[in-house]
C-alpha atoms as a PDB file:
ATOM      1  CA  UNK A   1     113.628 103.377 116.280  1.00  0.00           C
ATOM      2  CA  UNK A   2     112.439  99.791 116.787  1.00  0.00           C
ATOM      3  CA  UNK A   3     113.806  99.875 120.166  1.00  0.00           C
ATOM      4  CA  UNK A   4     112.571 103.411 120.957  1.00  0.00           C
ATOM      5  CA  UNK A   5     109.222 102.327 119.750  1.00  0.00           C
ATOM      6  CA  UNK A   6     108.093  99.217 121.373  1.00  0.00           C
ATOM      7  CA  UNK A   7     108.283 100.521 125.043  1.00  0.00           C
ATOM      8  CA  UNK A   8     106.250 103.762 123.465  1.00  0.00           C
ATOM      9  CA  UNK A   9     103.327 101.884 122.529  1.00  0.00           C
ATOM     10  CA  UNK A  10     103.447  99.308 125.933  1.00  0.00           C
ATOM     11  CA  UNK A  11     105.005  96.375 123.692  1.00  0.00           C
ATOM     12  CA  UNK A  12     108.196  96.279 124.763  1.00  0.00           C
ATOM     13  CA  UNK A  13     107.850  92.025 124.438  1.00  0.00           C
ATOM     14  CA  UNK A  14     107.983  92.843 120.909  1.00  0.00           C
ATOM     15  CA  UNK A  15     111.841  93.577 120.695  1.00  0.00           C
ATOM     16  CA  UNK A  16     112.020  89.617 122.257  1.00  0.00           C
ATOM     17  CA  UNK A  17     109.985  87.711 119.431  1.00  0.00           C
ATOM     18  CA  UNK A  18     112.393  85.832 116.934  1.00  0.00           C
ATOM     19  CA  UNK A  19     110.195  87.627 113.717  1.00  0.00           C
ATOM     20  CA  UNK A  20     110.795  90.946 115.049  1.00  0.00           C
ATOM     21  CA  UNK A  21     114.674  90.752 115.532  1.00  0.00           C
ATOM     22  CA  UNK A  22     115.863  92.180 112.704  1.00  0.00           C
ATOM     23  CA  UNK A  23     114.345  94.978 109.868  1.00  0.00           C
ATOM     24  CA  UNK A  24     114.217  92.143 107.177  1.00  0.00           C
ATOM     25  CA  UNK A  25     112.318  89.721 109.847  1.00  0.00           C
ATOM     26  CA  UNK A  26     109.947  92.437 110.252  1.00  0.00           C
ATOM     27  CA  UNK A  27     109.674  93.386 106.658  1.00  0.00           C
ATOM     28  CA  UNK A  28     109.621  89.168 106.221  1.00  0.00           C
ATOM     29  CA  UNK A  29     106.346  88.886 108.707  1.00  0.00           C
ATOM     30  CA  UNK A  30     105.126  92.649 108.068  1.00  0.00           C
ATOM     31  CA  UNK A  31     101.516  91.385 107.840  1.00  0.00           C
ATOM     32  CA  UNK A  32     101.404  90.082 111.334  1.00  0.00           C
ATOM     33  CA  UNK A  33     103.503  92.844 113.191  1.00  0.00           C
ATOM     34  CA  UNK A  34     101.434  95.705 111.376  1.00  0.00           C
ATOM     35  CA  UNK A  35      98.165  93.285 113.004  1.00  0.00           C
ATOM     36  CA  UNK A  36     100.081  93.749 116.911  1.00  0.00           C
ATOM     37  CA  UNK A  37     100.788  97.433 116.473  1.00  0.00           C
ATOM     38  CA  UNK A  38      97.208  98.047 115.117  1.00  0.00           C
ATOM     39  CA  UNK A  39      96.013  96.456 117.955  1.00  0.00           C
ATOM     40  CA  UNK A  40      98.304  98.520 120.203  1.00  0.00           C
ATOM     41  CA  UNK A  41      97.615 101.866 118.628  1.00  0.00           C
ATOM     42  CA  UNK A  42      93.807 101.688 118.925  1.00  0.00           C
ATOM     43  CA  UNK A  43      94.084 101.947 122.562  1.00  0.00           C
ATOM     44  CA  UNK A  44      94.792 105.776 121.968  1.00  0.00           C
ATOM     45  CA  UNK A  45      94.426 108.819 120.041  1.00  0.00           C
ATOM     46  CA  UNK A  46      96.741 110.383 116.910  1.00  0.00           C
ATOM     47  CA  UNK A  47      96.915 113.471 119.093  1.00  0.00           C
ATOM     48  CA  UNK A  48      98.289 111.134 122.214  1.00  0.00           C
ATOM     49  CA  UNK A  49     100.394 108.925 120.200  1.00  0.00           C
ATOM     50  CA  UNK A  50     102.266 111.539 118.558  1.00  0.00           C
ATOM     51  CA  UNK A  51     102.699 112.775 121.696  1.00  0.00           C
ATOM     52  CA  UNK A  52     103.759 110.142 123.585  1.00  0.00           C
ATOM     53  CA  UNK A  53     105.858 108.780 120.192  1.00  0.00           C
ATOM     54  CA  UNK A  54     107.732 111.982 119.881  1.00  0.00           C
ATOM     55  CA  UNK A  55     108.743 112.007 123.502  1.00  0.00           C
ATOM     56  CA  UNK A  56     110.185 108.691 123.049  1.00  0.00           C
ATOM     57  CA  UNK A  57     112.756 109.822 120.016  1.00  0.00           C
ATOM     58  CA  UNK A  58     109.898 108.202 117.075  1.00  0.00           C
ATOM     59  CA  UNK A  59     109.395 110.365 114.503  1.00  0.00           C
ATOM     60  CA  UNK A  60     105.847 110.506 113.585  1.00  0.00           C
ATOM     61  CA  UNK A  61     103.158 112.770 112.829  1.00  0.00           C
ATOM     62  CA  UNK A  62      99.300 112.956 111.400  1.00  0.00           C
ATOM     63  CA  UNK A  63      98.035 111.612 108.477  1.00  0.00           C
ATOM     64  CA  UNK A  64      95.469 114.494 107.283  1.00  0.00           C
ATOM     65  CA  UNK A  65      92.862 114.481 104.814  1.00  0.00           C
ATOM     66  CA  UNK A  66      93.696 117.708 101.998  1.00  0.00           C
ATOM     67  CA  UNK A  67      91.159 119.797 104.121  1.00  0.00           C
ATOM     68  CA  UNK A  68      93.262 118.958 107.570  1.00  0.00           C
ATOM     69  CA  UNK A  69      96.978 119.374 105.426  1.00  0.00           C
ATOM     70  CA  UNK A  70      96.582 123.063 104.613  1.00  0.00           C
ATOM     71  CA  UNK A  71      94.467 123.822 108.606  1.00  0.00           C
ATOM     72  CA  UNK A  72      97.808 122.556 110.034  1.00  0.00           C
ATOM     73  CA  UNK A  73      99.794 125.357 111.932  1.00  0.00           C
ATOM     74  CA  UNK A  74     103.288 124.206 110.619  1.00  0.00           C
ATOM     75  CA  UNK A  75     101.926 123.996 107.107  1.00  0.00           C
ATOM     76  CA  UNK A  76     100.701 127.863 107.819  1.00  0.00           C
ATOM     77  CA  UNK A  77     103.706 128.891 109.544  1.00  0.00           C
ATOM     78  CA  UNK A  78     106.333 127.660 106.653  1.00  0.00           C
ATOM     79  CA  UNK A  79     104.195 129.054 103.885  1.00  0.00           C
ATOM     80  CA  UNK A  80     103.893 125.221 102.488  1.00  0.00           C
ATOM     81  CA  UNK A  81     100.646 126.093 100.427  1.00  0.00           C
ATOM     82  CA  UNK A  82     100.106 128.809  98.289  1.00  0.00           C
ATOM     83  CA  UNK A  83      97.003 130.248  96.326  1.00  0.00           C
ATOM     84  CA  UNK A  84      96.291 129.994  93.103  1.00  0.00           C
ATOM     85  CA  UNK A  85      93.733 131.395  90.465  1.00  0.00           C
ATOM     86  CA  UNK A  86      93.057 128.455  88.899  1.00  0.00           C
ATOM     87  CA  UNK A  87      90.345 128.504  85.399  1.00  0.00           C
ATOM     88  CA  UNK A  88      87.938 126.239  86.200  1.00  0.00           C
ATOM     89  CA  UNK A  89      87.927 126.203  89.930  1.00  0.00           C
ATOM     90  CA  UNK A  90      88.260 129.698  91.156  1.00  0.00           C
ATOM     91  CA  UNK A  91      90.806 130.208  94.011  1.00  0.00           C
ATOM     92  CA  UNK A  92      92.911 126.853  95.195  1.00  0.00           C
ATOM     93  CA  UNK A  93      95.850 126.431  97.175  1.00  0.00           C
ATOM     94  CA  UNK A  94      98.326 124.223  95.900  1.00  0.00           C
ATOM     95  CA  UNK A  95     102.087 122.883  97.712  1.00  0.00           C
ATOM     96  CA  UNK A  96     104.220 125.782  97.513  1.00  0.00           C
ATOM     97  CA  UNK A  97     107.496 125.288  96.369  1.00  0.00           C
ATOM     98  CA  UNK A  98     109.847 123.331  98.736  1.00  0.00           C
ATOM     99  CA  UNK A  99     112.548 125.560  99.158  1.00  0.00           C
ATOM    100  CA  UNK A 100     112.653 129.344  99.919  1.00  0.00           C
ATOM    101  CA  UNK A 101     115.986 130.451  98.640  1.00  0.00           C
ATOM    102  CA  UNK A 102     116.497 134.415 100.047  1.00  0.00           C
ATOM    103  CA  UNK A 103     118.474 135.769  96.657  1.00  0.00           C
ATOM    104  CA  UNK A 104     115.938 133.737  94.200  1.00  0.00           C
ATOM    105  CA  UNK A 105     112.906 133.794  96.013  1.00  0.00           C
ATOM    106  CA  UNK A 106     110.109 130.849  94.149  1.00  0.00           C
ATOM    107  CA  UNK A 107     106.669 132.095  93.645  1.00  0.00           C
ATOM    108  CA  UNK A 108     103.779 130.090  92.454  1.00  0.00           C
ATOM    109  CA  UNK A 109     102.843 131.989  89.597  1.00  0.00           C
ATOM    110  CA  UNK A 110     100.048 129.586  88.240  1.00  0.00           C
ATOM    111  CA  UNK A 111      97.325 126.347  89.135  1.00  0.00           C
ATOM    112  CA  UNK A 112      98.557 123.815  86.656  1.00  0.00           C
ATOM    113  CA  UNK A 113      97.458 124.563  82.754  1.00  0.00           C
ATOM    114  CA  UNK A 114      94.414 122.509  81.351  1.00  0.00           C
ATOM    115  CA  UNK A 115      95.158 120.014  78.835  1.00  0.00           C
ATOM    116  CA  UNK A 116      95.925 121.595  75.854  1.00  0.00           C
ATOM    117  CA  UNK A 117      95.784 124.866  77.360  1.00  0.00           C
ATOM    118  CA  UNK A 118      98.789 125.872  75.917  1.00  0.00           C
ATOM    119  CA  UNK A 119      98.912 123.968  72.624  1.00  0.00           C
ATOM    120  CA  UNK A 120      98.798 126.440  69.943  1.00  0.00           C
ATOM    121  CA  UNK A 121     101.551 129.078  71.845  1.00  0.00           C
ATOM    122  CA  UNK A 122     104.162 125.911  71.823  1.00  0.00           C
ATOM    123  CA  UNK A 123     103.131 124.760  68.150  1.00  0.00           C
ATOM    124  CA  UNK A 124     103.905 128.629  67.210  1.00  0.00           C
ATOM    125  CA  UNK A 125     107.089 128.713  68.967  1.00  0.00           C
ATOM    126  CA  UNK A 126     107.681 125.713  67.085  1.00  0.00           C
ATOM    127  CA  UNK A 127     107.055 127.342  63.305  1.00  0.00           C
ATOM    128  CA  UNK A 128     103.596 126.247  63.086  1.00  0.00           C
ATOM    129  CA  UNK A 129     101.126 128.860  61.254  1.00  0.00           C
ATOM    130  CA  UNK A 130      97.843 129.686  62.633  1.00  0.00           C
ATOM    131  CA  UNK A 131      97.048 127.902  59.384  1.00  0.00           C
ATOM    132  CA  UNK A 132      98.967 124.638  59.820  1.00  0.00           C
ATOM    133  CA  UNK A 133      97.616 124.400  63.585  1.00  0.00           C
ATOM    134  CA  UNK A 134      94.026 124.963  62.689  1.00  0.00           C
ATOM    135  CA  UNK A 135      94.330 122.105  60.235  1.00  0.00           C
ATOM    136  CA  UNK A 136      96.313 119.907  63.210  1.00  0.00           C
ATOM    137  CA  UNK A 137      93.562 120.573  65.693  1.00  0.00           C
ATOM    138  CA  UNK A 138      90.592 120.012  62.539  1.00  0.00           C
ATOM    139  CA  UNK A 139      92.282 116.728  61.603  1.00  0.00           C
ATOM    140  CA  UNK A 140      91.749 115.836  65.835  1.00  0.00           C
ATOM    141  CA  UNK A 141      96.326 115.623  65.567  1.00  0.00           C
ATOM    142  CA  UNK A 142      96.061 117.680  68.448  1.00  0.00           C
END
């Protein structure tokens, strides 16, 4: 990819400097090679270098803010969010799962409990009494 991405970004003297040979040389002097392709990328867009990086065999892609993640068209198109009634907050959308499987089709049931939303149900799976869990929650145990 280092090859592939040097010519990409119009720095194809990079693949030439001695602290750029190898991946540990560039991991080794990370601070100043992130400093020349900073100053490479600001000469264009995201939208133009993912262009012109994916054309050249570099994977890449945006970095979104959570507003921009769930706008994307893949994100849409690949169900990758899913709604949500959520208690506090009303309707969210949340990750979907990560895998549709077509005999056990995933569903997101739920927004993730509250703390302590579901205290007393476990503690009375567990044997607790309404009694014994009133005391636990009086006594600030839970």
């Amino acid at each position: 990819m280092w090859k592939r991405l040097c010519p990409a970004i119009g720095r194809a003297e990079l693949l030439e400097r001695a602290e750029f040979a190898s991946g540990a040389d560039r991991a080794k002097n990370r601070k100043s090679l992130n400093a020349e392709l900073n100053a490479a990328l600001r000469a264009k867009t995201s939208e133009e270098w993912i262009s012109i990086l994916n054309a050249a065999g570099v994977p890449c892609g945006p970095i979104y803010s959570m507003d921009q993640v769930f706008a994307d068209p893949q994100v849409q198109h690949i169900h990758a969010a899913a709604e949500v009634k959520h208690p506090a907050l009303g309707e969210i959308r949340l990750v979907n799962q990560a895998v549709g499987l077509s005999r056990t089709p995933a569903t997101m049931a739920s927004a993730t409990p509250e703390i302590g939303q579901h205290t007393d149900e476990i503690l009375a799976e567990a044997g607790y009494s309404a009694a014994e869990i009133a005391n636990l929650r009086n006594s600030s145990v839970v």
